[in-house]
C-alpha atoms as a PDB file:
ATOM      1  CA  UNK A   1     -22.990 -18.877 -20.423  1.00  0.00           C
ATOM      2  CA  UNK A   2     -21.113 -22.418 -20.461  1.00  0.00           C
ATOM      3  CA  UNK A   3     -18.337 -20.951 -22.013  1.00  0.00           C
ATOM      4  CA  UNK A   4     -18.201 -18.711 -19.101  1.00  0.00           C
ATOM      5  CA  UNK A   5     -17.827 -21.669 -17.014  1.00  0.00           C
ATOM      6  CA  UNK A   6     -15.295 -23.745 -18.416  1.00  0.00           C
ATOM      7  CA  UNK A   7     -11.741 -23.258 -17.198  1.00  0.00           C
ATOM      8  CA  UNK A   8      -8.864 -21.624 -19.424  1.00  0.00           C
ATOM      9  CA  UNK A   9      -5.560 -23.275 -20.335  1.00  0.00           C
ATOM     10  CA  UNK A  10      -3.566 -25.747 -18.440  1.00  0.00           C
ATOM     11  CA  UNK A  11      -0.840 -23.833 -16.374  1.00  0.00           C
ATOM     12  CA  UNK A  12       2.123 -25.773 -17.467  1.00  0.00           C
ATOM     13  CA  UNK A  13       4.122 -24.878 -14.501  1.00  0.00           C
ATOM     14  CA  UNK A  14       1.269 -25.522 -11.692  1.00  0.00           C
ATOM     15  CA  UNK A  15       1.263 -29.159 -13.558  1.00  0.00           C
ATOM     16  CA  UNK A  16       4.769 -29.990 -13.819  1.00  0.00           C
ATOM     17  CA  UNK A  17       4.807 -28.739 -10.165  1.00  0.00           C
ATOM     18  CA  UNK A  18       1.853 -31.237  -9.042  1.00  0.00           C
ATOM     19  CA  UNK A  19       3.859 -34.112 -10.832  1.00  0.00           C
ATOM     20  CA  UNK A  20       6.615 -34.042  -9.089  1.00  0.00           C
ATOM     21  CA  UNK A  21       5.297 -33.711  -5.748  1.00  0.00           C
ATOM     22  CA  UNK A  22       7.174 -29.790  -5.709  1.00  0.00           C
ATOM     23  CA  UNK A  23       3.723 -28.404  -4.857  1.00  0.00           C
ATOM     24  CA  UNK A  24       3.873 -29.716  -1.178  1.00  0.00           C
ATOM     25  CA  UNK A  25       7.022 -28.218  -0.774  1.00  0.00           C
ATOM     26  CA  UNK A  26       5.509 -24.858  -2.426  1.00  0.00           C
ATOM     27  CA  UNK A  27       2.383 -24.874   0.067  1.00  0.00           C
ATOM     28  CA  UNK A  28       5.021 -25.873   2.841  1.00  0.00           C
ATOM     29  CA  UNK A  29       7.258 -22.513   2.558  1.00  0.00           C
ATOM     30  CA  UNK A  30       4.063 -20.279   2.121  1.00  0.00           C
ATOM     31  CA  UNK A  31       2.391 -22.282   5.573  1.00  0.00           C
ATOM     32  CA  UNK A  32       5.492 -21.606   6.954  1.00  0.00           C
ATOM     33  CA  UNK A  33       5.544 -17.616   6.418  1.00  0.00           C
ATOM     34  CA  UNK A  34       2.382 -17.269   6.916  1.00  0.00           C
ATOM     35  CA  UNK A  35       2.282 -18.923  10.598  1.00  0.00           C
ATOM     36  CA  UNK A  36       5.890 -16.709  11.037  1.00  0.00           C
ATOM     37  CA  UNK A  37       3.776 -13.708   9.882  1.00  0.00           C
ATOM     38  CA  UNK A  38       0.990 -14.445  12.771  1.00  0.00           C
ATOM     39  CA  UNK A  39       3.468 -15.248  15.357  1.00  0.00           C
ATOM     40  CA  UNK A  40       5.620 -12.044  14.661  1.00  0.00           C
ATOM     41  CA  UNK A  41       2.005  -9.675  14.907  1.00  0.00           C
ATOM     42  CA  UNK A  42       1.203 -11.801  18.462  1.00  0.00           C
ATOM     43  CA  UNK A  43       4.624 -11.010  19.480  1.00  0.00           C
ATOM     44  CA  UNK A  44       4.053  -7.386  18.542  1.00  0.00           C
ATOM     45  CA  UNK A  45       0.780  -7.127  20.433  1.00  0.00           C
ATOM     46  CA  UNK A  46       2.099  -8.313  23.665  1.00  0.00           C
ATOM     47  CA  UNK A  47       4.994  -5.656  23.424  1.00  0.00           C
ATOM     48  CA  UNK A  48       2.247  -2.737  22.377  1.00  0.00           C
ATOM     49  CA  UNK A  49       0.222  -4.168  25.198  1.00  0.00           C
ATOM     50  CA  UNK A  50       2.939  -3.582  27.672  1.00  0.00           C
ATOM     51  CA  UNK A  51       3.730  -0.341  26.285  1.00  0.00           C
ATOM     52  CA  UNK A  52       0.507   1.355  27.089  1.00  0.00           C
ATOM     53  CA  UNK A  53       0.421  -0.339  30.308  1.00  0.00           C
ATOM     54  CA  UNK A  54       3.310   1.000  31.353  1.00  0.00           C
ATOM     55  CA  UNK A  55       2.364   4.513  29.967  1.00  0.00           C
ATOM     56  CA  UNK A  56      -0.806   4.917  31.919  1.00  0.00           C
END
């Protein structure tokens, strides 16, 4: 069971990112498309909202 539990090997990428200080910028562009994403289905509710006001 404890070998279960220990983690794999280092990702060599995820630590070269972490030493430069790239993996804020990384977490920056996916914060950013994921608040764009939210905004963009709002935005698409209040139109579909209007739409079946204005069709009733």
């Amino acid at each position: 069971m404890k070998r279960f539990l220990q983690q794999g090997p280092p990702v060599e990428m995820a630590d070269a990112f972490r030493a430069d200080g790239k993996i804020w910028v990384v977490i920056t562009v996916i914060g950013i498309i994921f608040v764009g994403i939210v905004a963009y289905m709002a935005w698409l509710d209040v139109r579909l909202r209007k739409a079946e006001k204005s069709a009733k």
